[in-house]
N, C-alpha and C. Protein backbone atom coordinates (compact mmCIF):
# COMPACT_ATOMS: atom_id res chain seq x y z
N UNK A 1 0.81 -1.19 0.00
CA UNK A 1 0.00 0.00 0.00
C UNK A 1 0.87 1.27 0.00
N UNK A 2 1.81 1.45 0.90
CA UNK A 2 3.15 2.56 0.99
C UNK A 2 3.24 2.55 -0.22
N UNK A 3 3.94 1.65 -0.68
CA UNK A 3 4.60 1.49 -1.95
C UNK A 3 3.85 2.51 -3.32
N UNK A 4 2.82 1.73 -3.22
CA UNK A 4 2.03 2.28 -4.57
C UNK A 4 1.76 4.22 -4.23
N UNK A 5 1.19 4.71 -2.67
CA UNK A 5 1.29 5.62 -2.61
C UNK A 5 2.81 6.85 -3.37
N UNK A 6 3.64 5.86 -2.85
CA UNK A 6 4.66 6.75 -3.03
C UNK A 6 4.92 6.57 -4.97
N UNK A 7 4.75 5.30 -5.42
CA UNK A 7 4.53 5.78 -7.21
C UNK A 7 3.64 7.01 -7.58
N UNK A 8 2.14 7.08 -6.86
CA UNK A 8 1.49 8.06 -7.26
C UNK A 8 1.75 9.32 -7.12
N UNK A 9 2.47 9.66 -5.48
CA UNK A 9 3.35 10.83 -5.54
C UNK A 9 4.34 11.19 -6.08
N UNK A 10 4.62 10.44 -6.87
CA UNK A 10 6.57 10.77 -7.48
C UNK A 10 5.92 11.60 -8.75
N UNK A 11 4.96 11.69 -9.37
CA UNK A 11 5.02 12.70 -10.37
C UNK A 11 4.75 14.13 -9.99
N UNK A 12 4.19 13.86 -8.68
CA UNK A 12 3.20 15.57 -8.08
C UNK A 12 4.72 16.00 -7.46
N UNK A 13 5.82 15.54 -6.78
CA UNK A 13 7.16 15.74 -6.45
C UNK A 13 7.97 15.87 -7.54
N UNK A 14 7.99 15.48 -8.43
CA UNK A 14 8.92 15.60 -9.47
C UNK A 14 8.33 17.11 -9.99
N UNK A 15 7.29 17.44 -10.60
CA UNK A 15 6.44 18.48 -10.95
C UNK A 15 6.83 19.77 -9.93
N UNK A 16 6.92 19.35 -8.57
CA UNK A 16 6.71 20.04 -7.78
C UNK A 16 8.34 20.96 -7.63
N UNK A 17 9.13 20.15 -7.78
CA UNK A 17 10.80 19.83 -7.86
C UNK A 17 11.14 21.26 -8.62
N UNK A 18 10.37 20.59 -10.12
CA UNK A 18 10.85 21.52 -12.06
C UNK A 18 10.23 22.75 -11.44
N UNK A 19 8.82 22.99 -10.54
CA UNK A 19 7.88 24.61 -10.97
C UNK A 19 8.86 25.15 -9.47
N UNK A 20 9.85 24.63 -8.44
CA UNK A 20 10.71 25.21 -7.85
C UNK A 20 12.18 25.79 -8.70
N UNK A 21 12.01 25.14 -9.65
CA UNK A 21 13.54 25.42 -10.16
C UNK A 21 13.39 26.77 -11.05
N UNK A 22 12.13 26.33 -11.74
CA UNK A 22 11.47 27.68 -12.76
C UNK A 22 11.26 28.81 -12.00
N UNK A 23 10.60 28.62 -11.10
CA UNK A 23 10.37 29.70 -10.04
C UNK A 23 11.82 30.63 -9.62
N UNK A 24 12.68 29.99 -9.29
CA UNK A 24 13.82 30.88 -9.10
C UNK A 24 14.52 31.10 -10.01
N UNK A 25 14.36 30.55 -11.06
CA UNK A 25 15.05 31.03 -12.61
C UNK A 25 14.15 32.43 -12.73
N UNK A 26 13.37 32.01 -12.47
CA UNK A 26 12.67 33.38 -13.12
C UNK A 26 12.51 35.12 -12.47
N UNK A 27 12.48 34.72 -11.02
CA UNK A 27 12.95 35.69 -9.77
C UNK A 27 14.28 35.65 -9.50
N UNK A 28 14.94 35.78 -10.38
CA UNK A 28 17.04 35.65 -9.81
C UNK A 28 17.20 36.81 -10.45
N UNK A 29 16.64 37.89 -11.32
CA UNK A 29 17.31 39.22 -11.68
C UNK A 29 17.76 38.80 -12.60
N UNK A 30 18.32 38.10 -13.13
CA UNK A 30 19.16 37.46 -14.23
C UNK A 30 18.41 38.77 -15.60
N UNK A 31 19.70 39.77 -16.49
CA UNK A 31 19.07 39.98 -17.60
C UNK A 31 19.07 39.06 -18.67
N UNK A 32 17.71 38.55 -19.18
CA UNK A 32 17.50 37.75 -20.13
C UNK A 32 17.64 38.50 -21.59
N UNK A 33 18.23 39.67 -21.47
CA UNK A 33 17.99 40.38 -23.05
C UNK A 33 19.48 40.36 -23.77
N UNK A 34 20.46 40.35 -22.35
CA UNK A 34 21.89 39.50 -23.34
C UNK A 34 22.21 38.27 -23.37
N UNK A 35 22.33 37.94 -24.62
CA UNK A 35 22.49 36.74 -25.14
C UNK A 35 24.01 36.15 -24.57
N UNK A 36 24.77 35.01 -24.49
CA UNK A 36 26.07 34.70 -24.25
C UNK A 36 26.17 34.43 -25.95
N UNK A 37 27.51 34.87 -26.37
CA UNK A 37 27.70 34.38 -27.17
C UNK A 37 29.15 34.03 -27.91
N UNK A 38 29.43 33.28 -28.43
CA UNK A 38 31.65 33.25 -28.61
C UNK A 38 31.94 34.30 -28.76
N UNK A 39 31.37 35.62 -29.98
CA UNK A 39 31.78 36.39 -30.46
C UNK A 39 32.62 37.73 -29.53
N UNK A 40 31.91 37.68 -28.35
CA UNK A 40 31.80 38.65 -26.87
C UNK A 40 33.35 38.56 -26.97
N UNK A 41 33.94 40.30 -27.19
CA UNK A 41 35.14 40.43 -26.65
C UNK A 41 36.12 40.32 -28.12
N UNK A 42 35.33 39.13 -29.50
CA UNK A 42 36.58 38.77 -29.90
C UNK A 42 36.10 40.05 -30.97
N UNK A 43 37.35 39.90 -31.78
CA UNK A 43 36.72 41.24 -32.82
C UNK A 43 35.74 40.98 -33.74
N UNK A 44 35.01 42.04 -34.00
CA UNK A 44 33.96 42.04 -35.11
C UNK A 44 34.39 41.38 -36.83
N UNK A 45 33.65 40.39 -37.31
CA UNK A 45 33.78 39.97 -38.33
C UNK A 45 34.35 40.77 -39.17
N UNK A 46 35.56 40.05 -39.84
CA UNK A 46 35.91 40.83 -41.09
C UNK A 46 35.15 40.75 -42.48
N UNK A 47 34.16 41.05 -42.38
CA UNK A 47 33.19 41.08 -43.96
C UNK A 47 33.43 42.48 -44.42
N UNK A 48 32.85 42.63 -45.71
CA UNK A 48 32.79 43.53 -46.09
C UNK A 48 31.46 43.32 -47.14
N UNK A 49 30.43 44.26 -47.16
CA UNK A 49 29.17 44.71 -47.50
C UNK A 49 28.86 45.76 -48.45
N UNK A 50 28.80 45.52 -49.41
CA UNK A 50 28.13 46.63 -50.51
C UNK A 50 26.77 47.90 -49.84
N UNK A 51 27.36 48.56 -50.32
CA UNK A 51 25.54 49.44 -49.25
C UNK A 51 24.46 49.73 -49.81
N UNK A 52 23.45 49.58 -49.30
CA UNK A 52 21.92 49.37 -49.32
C UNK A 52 21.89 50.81 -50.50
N UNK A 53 22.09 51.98 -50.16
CA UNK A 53 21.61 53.41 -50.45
C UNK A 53 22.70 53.89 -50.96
N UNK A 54 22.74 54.57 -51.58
CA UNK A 54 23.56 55.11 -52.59
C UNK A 54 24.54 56.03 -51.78
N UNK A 55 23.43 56.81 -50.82
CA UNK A 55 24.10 58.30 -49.99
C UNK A 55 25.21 57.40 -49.07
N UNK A 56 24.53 56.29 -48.06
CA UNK A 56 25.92 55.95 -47.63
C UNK A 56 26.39 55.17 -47.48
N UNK A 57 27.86 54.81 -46.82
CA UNK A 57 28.49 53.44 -47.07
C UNK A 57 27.61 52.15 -46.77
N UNK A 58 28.47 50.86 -47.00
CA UNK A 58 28.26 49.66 -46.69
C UNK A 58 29.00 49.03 -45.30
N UNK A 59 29.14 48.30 -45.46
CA UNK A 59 29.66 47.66 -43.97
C UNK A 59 30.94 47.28 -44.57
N UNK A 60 31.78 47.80 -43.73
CA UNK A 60 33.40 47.53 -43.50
C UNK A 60 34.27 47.43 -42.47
N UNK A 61 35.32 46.33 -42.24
CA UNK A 61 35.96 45.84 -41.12
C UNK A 61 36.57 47.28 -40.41
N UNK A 62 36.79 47.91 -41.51
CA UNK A 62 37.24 49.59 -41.30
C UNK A 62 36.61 50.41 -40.68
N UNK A 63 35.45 50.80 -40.88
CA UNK A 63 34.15 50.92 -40.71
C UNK A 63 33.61 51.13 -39.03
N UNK A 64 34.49 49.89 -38.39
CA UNK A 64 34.16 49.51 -36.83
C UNK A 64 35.33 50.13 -36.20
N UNK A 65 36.07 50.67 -36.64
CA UNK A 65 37.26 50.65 -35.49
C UNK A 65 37.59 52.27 -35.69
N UNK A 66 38.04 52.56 -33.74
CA UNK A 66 37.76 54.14 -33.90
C UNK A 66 36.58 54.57 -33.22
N UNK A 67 35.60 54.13 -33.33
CA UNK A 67 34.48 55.08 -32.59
C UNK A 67 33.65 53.48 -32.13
N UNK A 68 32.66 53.86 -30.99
CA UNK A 68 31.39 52.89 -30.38
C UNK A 68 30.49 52.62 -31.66
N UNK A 69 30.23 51.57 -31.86
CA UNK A 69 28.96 51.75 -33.04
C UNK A 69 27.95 50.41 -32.82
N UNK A 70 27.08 50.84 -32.95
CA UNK A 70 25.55 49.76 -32.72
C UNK A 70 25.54 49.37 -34.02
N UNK A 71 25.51 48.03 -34.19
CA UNK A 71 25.74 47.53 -35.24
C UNK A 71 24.03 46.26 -35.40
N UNK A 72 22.71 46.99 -35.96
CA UNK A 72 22.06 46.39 -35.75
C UNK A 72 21.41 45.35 -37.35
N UNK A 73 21.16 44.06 -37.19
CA UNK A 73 20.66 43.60 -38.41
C UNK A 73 19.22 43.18 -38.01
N UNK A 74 18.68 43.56 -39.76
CA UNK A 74 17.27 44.19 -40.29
C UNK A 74 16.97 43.57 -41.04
N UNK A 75 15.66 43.68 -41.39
CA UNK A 75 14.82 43.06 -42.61
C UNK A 75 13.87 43.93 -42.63
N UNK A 76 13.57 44.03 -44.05
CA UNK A 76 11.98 44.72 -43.98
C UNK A 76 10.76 43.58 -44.10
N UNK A 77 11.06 42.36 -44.05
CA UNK A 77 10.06 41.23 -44.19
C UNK A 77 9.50 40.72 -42.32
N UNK A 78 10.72 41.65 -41.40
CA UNK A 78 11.13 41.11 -40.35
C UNK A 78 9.88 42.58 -39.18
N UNK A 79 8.88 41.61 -39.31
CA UNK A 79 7.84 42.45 -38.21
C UNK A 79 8.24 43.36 -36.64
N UNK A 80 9.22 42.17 -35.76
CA UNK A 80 9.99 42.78 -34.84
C UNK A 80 10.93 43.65 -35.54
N UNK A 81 11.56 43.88 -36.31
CA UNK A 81 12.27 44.99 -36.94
C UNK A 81 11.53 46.66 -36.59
N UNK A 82 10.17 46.80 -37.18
CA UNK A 82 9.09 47.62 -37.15
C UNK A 82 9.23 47.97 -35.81
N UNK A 83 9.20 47.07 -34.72
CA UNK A 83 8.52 47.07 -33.45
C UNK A 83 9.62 48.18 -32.60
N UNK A 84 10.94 47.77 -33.03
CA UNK A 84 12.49 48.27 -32.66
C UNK A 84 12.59 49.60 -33.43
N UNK A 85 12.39 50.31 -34.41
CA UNK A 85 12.31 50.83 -35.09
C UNK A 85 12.37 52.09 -34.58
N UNK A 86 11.16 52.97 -33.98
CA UNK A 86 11.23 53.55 -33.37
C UNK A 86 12.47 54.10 -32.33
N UNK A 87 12.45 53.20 -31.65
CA UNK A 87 13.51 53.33 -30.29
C UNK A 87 15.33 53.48 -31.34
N UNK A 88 15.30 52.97 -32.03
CA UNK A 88 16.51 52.66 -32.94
C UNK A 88 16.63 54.45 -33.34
N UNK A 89 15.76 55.34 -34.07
CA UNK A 89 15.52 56.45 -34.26
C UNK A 89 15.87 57.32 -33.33
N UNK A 90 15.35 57.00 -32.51
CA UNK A 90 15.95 57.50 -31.06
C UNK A 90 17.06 57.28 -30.60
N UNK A 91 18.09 56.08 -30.82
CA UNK A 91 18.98 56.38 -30.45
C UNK A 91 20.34 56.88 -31.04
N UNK A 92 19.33 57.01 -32.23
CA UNK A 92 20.40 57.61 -33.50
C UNK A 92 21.43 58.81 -33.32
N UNK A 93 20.52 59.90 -32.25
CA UNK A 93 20.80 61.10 -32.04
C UNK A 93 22.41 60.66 -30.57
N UNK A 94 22.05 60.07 -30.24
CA UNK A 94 23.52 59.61 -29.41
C UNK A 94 24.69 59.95 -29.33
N UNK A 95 25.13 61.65 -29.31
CA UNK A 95 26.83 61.74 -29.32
C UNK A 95 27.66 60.25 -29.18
N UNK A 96 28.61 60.99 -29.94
CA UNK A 96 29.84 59.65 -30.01
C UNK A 96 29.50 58.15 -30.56
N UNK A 97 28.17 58.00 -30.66
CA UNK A 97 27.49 56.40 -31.32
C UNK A 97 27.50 56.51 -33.18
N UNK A 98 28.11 55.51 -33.90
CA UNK A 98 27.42 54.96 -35.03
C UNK A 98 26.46 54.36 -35.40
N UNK A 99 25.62 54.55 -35.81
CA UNK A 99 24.48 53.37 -36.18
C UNK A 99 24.76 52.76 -37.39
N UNK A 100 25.20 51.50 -37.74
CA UNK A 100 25.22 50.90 -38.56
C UNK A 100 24.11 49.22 -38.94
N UNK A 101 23.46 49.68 -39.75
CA UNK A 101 22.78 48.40 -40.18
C UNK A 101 23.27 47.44 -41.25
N UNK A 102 22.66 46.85 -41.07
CA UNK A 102 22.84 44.64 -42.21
C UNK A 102 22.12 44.57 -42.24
N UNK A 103 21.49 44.60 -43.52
CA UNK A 103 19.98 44.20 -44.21
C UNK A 103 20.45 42.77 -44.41
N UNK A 104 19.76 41.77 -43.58
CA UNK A 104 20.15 40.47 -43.91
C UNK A 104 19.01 40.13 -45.17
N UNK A 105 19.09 39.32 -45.64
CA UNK A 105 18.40 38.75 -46.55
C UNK A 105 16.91 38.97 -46.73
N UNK A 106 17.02 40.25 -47.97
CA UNK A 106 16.67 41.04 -47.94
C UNK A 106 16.14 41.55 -49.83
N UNK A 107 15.02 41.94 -49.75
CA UNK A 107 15.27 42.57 -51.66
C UNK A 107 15.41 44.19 -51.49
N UNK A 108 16.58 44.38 -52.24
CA UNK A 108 16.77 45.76 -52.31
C UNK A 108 15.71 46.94 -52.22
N UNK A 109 14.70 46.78 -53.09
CA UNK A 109 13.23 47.69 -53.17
C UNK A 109 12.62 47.72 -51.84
N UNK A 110 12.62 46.47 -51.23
CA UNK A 110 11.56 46.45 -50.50
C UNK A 110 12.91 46.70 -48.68
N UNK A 111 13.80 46.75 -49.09
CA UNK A 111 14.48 47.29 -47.82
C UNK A 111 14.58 48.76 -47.72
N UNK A 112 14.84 49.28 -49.23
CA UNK A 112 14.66 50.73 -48.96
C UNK A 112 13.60 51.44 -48.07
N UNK A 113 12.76 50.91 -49.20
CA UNK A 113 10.86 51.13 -48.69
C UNK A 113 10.86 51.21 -47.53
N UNK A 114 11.45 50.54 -46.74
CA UNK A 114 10.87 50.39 -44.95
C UNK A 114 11.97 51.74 -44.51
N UNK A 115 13.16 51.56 -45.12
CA UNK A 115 13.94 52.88 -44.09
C UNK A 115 13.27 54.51 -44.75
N UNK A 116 12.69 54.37 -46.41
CA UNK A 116 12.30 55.56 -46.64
C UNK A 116 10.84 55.82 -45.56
N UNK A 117 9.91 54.69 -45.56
CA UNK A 117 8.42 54.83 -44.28
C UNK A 117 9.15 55.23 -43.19
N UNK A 118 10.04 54.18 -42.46
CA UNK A 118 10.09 54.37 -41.06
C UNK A 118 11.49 55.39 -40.64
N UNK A 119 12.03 56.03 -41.40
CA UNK A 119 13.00 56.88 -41.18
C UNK A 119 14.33 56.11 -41.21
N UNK A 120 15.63 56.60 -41.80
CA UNK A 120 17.14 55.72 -41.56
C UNK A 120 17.83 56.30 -40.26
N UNK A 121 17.62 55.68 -39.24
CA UNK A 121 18.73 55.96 -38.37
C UNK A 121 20.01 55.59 -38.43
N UNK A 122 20.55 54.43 -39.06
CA UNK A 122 22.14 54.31 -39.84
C UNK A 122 22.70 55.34 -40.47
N UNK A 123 24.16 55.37 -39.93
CA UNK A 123 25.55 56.24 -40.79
C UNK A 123 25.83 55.46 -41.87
N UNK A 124 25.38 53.91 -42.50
CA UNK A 124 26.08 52.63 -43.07
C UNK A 124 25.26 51.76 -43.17
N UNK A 125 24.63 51.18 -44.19
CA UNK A 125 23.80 49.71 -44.21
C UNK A 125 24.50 49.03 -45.25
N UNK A 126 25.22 48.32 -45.04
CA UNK A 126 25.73 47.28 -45.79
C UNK A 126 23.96 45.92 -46.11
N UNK A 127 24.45 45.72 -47.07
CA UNK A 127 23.53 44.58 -47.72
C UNK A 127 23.73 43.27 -47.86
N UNK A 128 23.33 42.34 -46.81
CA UNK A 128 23.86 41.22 -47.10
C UNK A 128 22.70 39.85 -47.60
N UNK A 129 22.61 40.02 -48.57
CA UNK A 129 21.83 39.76 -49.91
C UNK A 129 21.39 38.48 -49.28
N UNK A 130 22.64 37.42 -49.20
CA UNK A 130 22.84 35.83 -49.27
C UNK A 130 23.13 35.31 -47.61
N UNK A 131 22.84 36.50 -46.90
CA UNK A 131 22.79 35.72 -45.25
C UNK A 131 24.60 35.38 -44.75
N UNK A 132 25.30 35.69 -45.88
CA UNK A 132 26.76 34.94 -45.10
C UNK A 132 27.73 35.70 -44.00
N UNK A 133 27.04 37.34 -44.66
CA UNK A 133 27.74 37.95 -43.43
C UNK A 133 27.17 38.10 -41.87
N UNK A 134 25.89 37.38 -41.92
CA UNK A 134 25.01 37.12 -40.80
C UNK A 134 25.59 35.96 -40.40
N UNK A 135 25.76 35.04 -40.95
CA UNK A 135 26.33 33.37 -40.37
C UNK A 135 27.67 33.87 -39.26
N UNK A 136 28.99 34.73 -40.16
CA UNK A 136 29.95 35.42 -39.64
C UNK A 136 29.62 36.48 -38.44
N UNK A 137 28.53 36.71 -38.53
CA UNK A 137 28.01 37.69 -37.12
C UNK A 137 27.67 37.14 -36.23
N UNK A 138 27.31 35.47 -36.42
CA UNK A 138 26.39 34.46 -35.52
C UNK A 138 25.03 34.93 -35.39
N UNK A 139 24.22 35.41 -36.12
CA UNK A 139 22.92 35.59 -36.09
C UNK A 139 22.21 34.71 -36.33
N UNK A 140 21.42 34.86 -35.26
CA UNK A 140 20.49 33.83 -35.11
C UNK A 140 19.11 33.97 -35.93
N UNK A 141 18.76 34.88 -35.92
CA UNK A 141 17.22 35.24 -36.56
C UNK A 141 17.34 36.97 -36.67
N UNK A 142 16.55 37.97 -37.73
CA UNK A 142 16.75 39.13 -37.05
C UNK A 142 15.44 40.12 -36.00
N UNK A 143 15.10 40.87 -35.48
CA UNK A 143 16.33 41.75 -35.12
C UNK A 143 17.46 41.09 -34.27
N UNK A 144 18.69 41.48 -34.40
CA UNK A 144 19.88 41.38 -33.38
C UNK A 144 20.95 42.47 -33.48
N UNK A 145 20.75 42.69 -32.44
CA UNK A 145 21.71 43.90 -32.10
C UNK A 145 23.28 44.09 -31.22
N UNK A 146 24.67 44.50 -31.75
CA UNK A 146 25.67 43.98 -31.51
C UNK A 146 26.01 45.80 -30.79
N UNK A 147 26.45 45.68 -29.64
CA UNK A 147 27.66 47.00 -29.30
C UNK A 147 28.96 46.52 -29.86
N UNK A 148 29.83 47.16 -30.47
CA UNK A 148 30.85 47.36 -31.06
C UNK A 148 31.96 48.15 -30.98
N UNK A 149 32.71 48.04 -29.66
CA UNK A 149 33.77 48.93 -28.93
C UNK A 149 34.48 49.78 -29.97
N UNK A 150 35.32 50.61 -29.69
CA UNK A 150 36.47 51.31 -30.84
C UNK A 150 37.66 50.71 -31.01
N UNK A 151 37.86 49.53 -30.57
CA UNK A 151 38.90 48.51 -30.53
C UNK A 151 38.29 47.46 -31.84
N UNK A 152 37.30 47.34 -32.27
CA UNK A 152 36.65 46.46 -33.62
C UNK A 152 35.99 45.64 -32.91
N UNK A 153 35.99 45.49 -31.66
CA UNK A 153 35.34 44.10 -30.56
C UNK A 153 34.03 44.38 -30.42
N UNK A 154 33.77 42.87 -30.08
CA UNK A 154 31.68 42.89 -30.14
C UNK A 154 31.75 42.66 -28.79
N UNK A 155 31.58 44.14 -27.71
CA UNK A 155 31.17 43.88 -26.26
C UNK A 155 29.15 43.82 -25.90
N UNK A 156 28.66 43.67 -27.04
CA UNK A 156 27.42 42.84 -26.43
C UNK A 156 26.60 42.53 -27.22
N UNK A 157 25.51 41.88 -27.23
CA UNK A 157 24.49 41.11 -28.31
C UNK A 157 23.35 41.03 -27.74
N UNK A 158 22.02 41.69 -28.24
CA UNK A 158 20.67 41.48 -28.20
C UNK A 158 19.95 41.05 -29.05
N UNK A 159 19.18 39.73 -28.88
CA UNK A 159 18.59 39.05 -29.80
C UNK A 159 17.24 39.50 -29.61
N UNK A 160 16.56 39.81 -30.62
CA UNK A 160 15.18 40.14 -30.81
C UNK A 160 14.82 41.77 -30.61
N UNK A 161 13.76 42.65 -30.56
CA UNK A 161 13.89 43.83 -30.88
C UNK A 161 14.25 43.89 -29.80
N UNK A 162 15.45 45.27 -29.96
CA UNK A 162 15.68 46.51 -29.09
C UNK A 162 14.71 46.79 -28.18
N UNK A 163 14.67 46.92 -26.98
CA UNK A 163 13.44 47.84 -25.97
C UNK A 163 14.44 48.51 -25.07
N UNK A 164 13.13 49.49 -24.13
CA UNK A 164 13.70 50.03 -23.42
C UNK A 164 14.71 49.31 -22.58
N UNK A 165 13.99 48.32 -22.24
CA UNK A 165 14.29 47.26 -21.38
C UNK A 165 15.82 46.63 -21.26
N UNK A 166 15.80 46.41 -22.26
CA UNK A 166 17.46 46.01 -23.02
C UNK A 166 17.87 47.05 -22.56
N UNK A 167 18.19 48.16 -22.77
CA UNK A 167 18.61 49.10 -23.03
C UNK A 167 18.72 49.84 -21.41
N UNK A 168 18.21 49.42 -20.47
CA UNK A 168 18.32 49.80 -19.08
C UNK A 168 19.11 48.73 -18.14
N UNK A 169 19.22 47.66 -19.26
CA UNK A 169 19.68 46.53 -18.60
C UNK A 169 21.32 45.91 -19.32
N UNK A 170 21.84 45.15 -18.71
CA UNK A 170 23.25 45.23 -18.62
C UNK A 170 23.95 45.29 -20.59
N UNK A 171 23.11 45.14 -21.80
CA UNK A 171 23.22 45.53 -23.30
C UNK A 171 23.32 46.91 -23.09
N UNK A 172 22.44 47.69 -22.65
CA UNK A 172 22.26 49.28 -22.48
C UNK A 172 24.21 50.26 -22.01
N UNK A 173 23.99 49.19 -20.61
CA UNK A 173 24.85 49.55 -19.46
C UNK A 173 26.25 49.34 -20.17
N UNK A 174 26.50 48.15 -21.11
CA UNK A 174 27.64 47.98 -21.96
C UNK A 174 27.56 49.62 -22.86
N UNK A 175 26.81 49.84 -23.71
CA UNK A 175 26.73 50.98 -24.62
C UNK A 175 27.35 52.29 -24.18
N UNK A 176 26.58 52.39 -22.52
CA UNK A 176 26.83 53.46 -21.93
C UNK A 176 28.43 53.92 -21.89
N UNK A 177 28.71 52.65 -20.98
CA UNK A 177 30.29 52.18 -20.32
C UNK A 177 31.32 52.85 -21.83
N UNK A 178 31.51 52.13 -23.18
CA UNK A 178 31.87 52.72 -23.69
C UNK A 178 31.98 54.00 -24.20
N UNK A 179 30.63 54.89 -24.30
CA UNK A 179 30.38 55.81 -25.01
C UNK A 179 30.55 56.63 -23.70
N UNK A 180 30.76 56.89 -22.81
CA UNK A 180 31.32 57.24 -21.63
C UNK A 180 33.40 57.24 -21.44
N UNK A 181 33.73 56.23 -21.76
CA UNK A 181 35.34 56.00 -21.85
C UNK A 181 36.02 57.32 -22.73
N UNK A 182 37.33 57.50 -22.24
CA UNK A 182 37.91 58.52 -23.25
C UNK A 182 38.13 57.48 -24.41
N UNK A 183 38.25 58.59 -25.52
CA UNK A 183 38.53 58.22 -27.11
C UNK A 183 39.76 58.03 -27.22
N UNK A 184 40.06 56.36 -27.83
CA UNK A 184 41.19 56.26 -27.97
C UNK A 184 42.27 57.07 -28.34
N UNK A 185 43.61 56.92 -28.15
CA UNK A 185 44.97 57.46 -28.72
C UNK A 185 44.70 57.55 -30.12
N UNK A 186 44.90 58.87 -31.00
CA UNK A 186 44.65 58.67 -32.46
C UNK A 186 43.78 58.54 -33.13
N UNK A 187 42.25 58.50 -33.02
CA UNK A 187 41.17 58.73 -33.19
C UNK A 187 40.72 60.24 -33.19
């Protein structure tokens, strides 16, 4: 009789076990808006990107080094793109920040279209037609958004749109930290 009791309880304990573990995963503060990822620290991909718009550049290894730059990739097929959009506009105005975009896979017409509707906050949109300079970025899906020290290094990564949220939280606090630091020797 014990016996069988305690089979019937082992699933309401086991259950009981997982919604304790979730429970403090979820109340630990932990920011869930930076991603871990290899790239953290090492330098920014050496690609190089043809550009979206005529007026300005494309994406170049050159491009990154020298100043902080938000290096965010886009789609106009990409709904969370829209959602980020806004706030991205906003942070365009940022002393000392670049905004640079990667139209990942993407048709030329219809990427314009969205930055002529929703305004270009990029200095640079490189075009990456065929997804490979996204593979080299480690992108996962877009939006994703990279800080990009003045050393060429990727000090942080946000997967999915930009929010305030991100942006108050330790992705933000990276942005700050640099764009706060003196400007390198020679810059």
């Amino acid at each position: 009789m014990n016996r069988t009791r305690l089979l019937l309880l082992a699933p309401l304990l086991v259950f009981a076990a997982l919604a304790g573990v979730f429970a403090l995963r979820v109340s630990d503060g932990a920011d869930r808006s930076a991603v871990p990822s290899a790239l953290i620290d090492a330098p920014a991909p050496q690609v190089a990107l043809p550009p979206l718009l005529d007026a300005l550049p494309g994406l170049s290894p050159a491009l990154l080094e020298g100043r902080v730059s938000l290096v965010n990739v886009f789609a106009s097929w990409c709904a969370p793109c829209r959602v980020e959009h806004p706030l991205l506009m906003q942070i365009a105005g940022t002393e000392g920040l670049q905004m640079v975009g990667l139209n990942y896979k993407d048709r030329i017409p219809a990427a314009r279209e969205f930055l002529a509707e929703l305004g270009n906050p990029y200095d640079a949109v490189g075009l990456d037609a065929d997804g490979r300079a996204g593979i080299e970025w480690g992108v996962y899906g877009v939006p994703e958004t990279f800080v990009v020290g003045p050393d060429g290094a990727i000090r942080a990564k946000h997967v999915g749109p930009l929010t305030e949220e991100a942006m108050a939280g330790s992705f933000g606090k990276t942005l700050r930290a640099l764009l706060a630091a003196p400007a390198p020797a020679g810059s």
